[in-house]
PDB file of N, CA and C in Angstrom:
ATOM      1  N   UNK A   1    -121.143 -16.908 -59.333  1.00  0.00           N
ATOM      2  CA  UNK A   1    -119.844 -16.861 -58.710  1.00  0.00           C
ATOM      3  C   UNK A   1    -119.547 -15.400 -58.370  1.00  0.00           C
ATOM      4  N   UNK A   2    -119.177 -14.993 -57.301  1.00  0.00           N
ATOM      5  CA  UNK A   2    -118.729 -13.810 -56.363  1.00  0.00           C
ATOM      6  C   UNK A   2    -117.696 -14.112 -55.925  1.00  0.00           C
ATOM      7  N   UNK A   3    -117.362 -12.566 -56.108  1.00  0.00           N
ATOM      8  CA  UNK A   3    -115.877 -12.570 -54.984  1.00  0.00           C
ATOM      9  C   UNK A   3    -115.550 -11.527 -54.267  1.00  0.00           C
ATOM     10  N   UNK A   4    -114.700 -11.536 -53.375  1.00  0.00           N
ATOM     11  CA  UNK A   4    -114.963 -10.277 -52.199  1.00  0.00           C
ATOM     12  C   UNK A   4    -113.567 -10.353 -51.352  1.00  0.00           C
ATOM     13  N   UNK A   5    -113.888  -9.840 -50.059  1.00  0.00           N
ATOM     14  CA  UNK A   5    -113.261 -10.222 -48.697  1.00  0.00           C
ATOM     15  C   UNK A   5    -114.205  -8.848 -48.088  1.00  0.00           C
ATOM     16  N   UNK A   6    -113.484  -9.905 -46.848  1.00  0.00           N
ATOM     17  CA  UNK A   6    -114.043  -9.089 -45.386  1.00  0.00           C
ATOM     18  C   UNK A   6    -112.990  -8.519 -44.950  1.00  0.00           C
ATOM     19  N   UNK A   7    -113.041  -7.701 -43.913  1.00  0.00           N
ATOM     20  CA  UNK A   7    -112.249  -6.880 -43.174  1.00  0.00           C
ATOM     21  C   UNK A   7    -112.828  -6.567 -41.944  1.00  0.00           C
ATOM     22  N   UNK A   8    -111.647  -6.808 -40.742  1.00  0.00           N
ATOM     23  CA  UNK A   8    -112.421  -6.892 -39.286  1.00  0.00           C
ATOM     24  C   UNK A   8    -111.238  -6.038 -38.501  1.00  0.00           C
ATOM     25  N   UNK A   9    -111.843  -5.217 -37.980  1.00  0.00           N
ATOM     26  CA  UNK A   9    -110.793  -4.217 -36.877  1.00  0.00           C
ATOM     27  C   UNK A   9    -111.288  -4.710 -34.854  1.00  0.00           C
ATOM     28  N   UNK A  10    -112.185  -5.769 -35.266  1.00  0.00           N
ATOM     29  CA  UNK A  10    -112.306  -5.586 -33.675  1.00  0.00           C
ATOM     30  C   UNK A  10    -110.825  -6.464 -33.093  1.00  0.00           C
ATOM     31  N   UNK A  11    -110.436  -7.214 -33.165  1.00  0.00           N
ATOM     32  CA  UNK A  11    -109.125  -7.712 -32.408  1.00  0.00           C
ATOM     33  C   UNK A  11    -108.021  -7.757 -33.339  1.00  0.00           C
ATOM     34  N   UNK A  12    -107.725  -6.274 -34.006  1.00  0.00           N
ATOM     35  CA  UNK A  12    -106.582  -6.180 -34.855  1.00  0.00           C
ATOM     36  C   UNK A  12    -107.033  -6.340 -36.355  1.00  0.00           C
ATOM     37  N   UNK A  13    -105.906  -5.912 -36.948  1.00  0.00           N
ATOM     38  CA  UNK A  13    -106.571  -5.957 -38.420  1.00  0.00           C
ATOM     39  C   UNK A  13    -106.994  -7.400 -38.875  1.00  0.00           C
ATOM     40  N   UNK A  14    -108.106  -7.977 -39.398  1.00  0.00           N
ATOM     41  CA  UNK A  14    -108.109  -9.413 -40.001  1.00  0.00           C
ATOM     42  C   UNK A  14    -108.407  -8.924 -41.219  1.00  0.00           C
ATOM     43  N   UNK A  15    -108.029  -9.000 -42.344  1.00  0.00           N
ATOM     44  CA  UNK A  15    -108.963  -9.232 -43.840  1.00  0.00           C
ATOM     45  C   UNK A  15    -108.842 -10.918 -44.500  1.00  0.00           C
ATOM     46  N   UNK A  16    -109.918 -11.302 -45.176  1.00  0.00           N
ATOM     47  CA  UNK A  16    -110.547 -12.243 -46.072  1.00  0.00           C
ATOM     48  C   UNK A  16    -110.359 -11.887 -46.496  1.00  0.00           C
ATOM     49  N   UNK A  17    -109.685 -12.149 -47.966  1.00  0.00           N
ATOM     50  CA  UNK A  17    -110.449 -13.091 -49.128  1.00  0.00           C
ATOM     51  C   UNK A  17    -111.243 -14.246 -49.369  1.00  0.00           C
ATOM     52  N   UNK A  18    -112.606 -13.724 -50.281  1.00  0.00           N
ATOM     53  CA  UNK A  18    -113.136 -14.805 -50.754  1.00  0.00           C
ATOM     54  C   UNK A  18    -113.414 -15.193 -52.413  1.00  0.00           C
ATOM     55  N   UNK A  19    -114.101 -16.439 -52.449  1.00  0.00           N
ATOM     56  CA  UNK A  19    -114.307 -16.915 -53.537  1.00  0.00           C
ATOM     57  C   UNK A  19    -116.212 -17.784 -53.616  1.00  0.00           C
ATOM     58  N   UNK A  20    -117.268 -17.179 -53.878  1.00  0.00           N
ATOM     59  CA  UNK A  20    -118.346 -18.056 -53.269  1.00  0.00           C
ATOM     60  C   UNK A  20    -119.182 -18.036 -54.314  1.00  0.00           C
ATOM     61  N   UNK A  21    -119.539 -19.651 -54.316  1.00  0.00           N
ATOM     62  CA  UNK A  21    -120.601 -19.971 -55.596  1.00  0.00           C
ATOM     63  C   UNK A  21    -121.749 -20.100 -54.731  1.00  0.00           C
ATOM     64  N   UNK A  22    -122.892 -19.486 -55.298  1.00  0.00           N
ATOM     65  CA  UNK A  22    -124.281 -19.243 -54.788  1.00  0.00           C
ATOM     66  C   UNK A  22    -125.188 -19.939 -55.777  1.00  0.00           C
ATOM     67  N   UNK A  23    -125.944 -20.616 -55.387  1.00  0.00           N
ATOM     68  CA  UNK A  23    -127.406 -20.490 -55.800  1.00  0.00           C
ATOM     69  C   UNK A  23    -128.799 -20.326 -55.385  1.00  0.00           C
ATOM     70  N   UNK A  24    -129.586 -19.988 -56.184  1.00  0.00           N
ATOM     71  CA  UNK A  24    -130.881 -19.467 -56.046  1.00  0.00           C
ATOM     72  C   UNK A  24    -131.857 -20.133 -56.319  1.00  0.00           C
ATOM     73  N   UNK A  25    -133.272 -20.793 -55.703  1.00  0.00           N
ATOM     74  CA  UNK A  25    -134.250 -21.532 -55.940  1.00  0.00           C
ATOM     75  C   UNK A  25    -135.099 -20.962 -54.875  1.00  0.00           C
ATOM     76  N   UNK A  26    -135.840 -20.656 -56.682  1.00  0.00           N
ATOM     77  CA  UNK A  26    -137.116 -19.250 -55.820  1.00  0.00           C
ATOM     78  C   UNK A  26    -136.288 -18.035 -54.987  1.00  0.00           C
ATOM     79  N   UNK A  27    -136.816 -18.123 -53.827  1.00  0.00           N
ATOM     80  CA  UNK A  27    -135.794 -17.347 -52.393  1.00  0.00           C
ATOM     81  C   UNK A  27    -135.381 -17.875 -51.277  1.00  0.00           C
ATOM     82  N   UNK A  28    -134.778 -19.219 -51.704  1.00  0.00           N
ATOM     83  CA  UNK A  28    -134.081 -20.011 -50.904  1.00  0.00           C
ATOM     84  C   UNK A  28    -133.046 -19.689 -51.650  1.00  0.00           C
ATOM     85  N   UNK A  29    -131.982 -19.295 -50.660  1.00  0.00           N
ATOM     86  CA  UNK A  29    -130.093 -18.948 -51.504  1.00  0.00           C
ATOM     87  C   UNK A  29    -129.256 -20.181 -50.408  1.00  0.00           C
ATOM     88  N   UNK A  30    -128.526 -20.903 -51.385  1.00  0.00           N
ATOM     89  CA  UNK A  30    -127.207 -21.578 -50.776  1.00  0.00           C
ATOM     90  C   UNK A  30    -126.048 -21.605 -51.166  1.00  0.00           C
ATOM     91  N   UNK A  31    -124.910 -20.995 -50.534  1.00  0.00           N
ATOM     92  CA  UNK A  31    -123.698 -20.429 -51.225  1.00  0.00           C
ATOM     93  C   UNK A  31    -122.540 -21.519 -50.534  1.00  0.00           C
ATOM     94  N   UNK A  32    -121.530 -21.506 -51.011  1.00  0.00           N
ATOM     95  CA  UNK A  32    -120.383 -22.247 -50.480  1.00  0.00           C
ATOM     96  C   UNK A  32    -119.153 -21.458 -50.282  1.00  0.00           C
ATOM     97  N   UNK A  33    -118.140 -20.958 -49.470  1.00  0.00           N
ATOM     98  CA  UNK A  33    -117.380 -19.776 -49.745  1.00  0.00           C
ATOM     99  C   UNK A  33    -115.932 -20.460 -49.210  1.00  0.00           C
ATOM    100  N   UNK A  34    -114.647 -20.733 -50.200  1.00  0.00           N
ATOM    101  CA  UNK A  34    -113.576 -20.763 -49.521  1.00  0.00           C
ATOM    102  C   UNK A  34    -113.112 -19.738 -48.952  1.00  0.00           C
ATOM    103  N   UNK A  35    -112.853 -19.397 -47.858  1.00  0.00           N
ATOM    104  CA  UNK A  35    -111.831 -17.885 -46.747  1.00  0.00           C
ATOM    105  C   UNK A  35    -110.785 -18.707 -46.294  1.00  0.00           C
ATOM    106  N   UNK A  36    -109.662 -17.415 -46.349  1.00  0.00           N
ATOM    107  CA  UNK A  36    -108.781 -17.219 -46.190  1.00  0.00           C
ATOM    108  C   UNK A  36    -108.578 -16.118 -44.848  1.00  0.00           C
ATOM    109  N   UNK A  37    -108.437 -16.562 -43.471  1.00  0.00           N
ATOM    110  CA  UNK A  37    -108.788 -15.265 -42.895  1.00  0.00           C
ATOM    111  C   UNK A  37    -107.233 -14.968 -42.761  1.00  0.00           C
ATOM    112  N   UNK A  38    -106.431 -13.813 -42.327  1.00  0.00           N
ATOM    113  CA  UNK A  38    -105.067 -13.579 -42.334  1.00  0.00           C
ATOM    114  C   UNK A  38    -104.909 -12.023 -41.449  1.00  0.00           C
ATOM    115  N   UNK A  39    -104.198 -12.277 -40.583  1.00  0.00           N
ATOM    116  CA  UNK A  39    -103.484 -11.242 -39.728  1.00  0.00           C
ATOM    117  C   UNK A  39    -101.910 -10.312 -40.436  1.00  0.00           C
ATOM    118  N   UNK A  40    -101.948 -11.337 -41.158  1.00  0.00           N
ATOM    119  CA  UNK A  40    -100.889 -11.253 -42.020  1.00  0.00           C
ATOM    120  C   UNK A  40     -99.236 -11.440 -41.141  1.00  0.00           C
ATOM    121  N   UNK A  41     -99.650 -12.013 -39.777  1.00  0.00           N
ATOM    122  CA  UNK A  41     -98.657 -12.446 -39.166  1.00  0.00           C
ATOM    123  C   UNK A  41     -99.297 -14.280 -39.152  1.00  0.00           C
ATOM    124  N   UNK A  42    -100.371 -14.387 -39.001  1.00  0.00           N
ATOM    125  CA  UNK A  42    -100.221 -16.345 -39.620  1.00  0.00           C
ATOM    126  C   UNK A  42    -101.962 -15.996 -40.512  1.00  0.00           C
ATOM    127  N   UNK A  43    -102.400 -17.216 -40.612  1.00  0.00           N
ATOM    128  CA  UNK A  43    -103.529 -17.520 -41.424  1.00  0.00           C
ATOM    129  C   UNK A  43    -104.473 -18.575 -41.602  1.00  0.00           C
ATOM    130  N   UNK A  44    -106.129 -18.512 -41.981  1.00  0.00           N
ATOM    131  CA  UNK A  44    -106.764 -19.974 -41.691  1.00  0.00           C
ATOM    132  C   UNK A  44    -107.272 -20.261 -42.513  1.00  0.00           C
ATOM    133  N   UNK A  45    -107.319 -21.441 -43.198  1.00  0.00           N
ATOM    134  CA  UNK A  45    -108.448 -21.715 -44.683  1.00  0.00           C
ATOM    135  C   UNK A  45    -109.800 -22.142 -43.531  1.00  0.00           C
ATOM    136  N   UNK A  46    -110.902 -21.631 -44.338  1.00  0.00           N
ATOM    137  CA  UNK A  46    -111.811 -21.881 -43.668  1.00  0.00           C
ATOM    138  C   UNK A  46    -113.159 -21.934 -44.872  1.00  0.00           C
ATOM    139  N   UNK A  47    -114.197 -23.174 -44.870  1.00  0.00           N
ATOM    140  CA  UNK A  47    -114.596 -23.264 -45.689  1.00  0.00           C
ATOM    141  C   UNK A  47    -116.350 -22.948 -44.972  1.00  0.00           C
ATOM    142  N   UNK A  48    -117.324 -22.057 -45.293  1.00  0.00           N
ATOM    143  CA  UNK A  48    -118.264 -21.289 -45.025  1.00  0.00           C
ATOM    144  C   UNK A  48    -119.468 -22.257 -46.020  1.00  0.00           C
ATOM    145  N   UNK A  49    -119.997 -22.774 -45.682  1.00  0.00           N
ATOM    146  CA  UNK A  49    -121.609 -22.766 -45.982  1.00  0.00           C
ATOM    147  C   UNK A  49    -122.130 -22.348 -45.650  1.00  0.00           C
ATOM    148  N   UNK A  50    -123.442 -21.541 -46.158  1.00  0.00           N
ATOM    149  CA  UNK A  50    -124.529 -20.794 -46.153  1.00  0.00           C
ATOM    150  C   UNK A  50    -125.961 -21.576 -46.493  1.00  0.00           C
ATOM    151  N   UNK A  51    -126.545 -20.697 -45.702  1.00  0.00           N
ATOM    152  CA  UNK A  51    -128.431 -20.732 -45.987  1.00  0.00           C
ATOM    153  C   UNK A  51    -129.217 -19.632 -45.428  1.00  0.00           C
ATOM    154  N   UNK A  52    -129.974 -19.625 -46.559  1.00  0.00           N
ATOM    155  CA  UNK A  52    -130.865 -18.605 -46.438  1.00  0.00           C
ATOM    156  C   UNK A  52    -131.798 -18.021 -47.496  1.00  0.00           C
ATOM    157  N   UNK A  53    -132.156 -16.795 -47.549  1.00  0.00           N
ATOM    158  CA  UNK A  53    -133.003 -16.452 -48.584  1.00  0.00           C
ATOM    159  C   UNK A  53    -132.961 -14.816 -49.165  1.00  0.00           C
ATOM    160  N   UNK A  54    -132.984 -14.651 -50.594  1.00  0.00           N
ATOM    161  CA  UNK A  54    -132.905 -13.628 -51.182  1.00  0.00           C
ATOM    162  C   UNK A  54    -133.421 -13.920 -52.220  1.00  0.00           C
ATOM    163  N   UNK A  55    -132.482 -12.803 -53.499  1.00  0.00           N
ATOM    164  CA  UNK A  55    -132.832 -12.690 -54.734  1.00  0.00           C
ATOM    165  C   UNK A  55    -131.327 -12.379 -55.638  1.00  0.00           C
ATOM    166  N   UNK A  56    -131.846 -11.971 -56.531  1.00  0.00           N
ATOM    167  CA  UNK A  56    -130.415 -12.190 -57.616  1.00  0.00           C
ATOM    168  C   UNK A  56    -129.890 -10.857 -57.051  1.00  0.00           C
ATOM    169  N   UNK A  57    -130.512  -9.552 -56.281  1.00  0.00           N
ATOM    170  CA  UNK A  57    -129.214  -8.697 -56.211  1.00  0.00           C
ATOM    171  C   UNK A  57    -129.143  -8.414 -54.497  1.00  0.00           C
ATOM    172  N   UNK A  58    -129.996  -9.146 -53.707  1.00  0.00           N
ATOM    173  CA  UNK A  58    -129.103  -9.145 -51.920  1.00  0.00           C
ATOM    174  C   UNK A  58    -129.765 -10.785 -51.566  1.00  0.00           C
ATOM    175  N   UNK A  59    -129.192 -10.572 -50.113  1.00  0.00           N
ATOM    176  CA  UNK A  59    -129.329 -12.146 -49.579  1.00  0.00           C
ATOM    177  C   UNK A  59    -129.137 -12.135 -47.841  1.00  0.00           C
ATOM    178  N   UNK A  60    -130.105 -12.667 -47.344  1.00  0.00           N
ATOM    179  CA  UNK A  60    -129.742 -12.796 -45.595  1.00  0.00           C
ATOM    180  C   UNK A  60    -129.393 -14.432 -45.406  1.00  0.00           C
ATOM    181  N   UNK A  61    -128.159 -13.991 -44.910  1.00  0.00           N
ATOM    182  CA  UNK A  61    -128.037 -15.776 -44.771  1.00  0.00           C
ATOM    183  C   UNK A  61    -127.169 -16.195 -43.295  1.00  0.00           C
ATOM    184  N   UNK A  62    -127.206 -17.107 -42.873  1.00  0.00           N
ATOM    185  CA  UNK A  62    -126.291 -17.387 -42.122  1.00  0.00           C
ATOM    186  C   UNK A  62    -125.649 -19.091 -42.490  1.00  0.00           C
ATOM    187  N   UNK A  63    -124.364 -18.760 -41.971  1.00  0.00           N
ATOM    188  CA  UNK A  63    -123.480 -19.478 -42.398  1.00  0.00           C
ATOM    189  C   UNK A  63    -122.483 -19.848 -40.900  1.00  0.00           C
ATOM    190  N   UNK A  64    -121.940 -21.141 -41.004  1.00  0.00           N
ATOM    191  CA  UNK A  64    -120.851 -21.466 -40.538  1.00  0.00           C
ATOM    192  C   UNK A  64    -119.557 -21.645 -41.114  1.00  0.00           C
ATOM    193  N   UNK A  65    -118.351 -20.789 -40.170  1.00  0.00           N
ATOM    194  CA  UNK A  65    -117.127 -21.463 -40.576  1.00  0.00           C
ATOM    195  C   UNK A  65    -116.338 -22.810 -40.404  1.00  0.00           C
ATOM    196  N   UNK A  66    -116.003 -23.705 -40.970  1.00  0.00           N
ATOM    197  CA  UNK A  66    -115.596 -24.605 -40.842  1.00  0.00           C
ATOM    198  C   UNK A  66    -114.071 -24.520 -41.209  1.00  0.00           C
ATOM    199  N   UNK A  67    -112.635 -24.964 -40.045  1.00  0.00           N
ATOM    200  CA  UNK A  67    -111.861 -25.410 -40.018  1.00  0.00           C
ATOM    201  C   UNK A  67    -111.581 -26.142 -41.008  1.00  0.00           C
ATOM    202  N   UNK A  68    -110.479 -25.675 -42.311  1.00  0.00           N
ATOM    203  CA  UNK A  68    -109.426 -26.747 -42.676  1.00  0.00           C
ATOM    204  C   UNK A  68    -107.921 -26.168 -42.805  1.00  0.00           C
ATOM    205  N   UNK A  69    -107.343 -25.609 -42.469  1.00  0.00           N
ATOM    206  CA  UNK A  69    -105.872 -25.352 -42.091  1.00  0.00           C
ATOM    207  C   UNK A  69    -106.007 -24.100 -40.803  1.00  0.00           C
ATOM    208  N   UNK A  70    -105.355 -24.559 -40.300  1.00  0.00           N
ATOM    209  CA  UNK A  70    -105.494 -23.636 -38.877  1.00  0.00           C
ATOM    210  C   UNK A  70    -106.148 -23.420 -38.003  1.00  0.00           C
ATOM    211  N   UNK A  71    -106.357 -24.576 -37.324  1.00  0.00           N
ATOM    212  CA  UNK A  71    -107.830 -24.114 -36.428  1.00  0.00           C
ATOM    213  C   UNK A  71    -107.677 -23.413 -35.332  1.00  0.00           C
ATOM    214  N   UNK A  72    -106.901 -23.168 -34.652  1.00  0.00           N
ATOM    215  CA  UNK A  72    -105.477 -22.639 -33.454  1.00  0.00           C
ATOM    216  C   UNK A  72    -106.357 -20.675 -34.085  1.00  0.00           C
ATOM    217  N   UNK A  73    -106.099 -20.081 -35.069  1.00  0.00           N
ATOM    218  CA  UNK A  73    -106.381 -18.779 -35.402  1.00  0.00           C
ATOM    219  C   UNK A  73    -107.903 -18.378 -35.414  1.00  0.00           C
ATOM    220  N   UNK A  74    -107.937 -17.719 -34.253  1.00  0.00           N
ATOM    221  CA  UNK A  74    -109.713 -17.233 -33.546  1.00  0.00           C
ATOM    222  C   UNK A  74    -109.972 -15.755 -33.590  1.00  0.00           C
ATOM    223  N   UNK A  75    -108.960 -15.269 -34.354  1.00  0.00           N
ATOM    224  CA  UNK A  75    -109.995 -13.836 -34.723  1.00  0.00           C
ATOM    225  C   UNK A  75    -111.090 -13.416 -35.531  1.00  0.00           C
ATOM    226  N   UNK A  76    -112.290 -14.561 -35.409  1.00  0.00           N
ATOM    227  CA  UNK A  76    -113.389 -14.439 -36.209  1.00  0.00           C
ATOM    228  C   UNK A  76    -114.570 -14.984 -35.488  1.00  0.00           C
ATOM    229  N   UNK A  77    -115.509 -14.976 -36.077  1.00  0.00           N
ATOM    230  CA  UNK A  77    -116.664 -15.631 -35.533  1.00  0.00           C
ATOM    231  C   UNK A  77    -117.146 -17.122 -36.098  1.00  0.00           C
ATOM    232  N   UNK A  78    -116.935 -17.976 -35.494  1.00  0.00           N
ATOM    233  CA  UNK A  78    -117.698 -19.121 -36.376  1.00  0.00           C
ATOM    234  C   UNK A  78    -119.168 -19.180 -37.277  1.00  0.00           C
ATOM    235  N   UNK A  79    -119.971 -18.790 -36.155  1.00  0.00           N
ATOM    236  CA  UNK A  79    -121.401 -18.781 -36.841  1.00  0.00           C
ATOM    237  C   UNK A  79    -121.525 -17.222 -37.399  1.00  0.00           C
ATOM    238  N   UNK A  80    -122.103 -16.853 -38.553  1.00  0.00           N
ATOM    239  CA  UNK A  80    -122.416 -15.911 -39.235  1.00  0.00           C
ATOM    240  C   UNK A  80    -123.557 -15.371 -39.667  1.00  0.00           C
ATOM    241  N   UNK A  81    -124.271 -13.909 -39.721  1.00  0.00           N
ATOM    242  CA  UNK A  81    -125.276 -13.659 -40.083  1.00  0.00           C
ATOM    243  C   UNK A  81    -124.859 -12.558 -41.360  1.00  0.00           C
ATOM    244  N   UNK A  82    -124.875 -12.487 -42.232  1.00  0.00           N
ATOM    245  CA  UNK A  82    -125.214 -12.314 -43.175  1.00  0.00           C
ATOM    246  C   UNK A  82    -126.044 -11.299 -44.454  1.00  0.00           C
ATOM    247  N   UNK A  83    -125.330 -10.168 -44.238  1.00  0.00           N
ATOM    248  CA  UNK A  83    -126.871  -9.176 -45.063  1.00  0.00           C
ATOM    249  C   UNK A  83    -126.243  -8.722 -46.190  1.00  0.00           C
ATOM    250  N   UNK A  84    -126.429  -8.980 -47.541  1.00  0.00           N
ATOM    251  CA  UNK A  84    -125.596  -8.432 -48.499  1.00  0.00           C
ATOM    252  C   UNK A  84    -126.132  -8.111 -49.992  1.00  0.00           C
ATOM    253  N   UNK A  85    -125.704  -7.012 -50.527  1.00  0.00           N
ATOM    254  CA  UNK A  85    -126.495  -6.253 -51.554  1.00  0.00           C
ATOM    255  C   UNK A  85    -125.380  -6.287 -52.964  1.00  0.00           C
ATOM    256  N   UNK A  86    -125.706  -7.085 -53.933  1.00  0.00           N
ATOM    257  CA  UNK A  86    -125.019  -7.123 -54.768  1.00  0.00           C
ATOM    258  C   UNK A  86    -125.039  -6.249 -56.195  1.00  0.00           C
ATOM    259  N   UNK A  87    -123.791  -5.701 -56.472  1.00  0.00           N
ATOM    260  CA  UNK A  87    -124.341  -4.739 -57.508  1.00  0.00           C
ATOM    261  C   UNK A  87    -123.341  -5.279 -58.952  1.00  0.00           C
ATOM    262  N   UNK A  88    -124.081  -5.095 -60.056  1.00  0.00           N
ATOM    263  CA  UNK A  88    -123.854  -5.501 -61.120  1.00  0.00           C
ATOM    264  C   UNK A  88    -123.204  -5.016 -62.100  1.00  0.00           C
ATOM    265  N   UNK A  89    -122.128  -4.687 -62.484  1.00  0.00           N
ATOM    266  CA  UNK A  89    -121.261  -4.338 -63.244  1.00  0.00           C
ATOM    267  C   UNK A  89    -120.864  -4.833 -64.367  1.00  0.00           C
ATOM    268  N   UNK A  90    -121.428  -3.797 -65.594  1.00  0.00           N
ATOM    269  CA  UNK A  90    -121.857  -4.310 -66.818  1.00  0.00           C
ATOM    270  C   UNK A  90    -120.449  -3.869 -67.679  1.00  0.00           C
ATOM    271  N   UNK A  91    -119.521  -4.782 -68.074  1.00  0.00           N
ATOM    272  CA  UNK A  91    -118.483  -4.075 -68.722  1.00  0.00           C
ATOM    273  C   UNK A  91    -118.542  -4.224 -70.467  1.00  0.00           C
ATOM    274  N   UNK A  92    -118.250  -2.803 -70.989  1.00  0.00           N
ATOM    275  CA  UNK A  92    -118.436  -3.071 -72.476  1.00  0.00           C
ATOM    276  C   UNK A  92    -117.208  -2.941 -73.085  1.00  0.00           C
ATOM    277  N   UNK A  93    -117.065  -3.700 -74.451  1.00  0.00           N
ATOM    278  CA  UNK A  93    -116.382  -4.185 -75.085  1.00  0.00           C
ATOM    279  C   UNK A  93    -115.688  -3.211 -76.063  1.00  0.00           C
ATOM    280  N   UNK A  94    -114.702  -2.362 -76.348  1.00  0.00           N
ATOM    281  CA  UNK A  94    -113.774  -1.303 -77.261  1.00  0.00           C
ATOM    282  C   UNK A  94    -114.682  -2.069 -78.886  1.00  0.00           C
ATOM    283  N   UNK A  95    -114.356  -3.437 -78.752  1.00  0.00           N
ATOM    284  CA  UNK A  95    -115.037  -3.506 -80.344  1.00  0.00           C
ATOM    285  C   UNK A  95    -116.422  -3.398 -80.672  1.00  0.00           C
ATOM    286  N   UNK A  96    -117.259  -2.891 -79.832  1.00  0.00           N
ATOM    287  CA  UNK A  96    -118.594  -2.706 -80.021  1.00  0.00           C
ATOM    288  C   UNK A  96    -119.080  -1.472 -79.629  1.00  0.00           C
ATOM    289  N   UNK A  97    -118.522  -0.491 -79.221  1.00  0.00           N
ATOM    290  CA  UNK A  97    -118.318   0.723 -78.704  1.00  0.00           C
ATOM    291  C   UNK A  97    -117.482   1.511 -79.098  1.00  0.00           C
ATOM    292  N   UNK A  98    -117.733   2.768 -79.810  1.00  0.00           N
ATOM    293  CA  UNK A  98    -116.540   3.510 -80.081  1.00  0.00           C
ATOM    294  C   UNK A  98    -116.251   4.460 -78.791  1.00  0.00           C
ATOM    295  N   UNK A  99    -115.280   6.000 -78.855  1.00  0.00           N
ATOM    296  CA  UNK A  99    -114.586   6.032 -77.742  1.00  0.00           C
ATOM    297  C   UNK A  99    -116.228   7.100 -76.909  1.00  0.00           C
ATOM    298  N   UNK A 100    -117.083   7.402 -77.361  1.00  0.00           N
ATOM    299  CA  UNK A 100    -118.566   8.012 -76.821  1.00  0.00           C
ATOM    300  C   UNK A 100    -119.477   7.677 -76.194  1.00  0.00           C
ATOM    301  N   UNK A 101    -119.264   5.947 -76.242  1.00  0.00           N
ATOM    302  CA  UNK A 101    -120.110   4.641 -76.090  1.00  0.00           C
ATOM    303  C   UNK A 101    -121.251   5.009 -76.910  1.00  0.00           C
ATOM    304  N   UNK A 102    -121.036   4.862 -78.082  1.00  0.00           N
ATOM    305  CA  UNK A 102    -122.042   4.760 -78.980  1.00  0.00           C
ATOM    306  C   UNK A 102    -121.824   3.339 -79.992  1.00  0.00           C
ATOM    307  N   UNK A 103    -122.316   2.869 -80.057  1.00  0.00           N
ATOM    308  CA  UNK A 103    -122.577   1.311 -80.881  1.00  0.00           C
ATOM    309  C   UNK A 103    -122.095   1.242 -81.937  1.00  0.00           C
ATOM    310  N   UNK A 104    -121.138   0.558 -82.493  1.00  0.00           N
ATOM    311  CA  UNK A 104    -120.315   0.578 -83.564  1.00  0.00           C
ATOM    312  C   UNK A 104    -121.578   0.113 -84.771  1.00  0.00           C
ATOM    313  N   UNK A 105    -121.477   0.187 -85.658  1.00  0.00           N
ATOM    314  CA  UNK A 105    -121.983  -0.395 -87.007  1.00  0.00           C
ATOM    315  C   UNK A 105    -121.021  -1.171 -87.786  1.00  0.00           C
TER     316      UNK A 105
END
């Protein structure tokens, strides 16, 4: 599970939010992504399937947007290509770490 948004300046500001569950078999990747695209004067739910192929930290995929609230709002692209590098952020815990990050006993 990932999460993100996009941001688009070619016909005015657009930003996404997203929310997208991926999986991986071998280096075949298939993700599912609810968007939210928003001008922040109206807005479109739009639900994105993906295919394609990577690994656990990037992925080339292309995807379509699919219409479910707003289909009327076209500042985006339907069909999608896809290149993305994921980085991993390891957060540690105050009770297992003192304030040096050295390993509690």
């Amino acid at each position: 599970m990932t999460y993100g948004a996009e941001v688009s300046y070619l016909n005015g500001l657009v930003v996404a939010p997203k929310v997208q569950a991926r999986i991986h078999l071998l280096f075949i990747d298939l993700s599912v992504a609810p968007i939210l695209y928003t001008d922040f004067r109206s807005a479109s739910l739009k639900i994105r399937p993906e295919i394609g192929f990577g690994s656990q930290s990037f992925d080339l995929n292309y995807g379509y947007n699919a219409s479910v609230i707003n289909d009327k709002f076209e500042k985006f692209n339907r069909h999608v290509f896809a290149l993305r590098y994921y980085y991993a952020v390891k957060i540690r815990s105050r009770r297992t770490f003192d304030h040096n990050g050295k390993p509690m006993r």
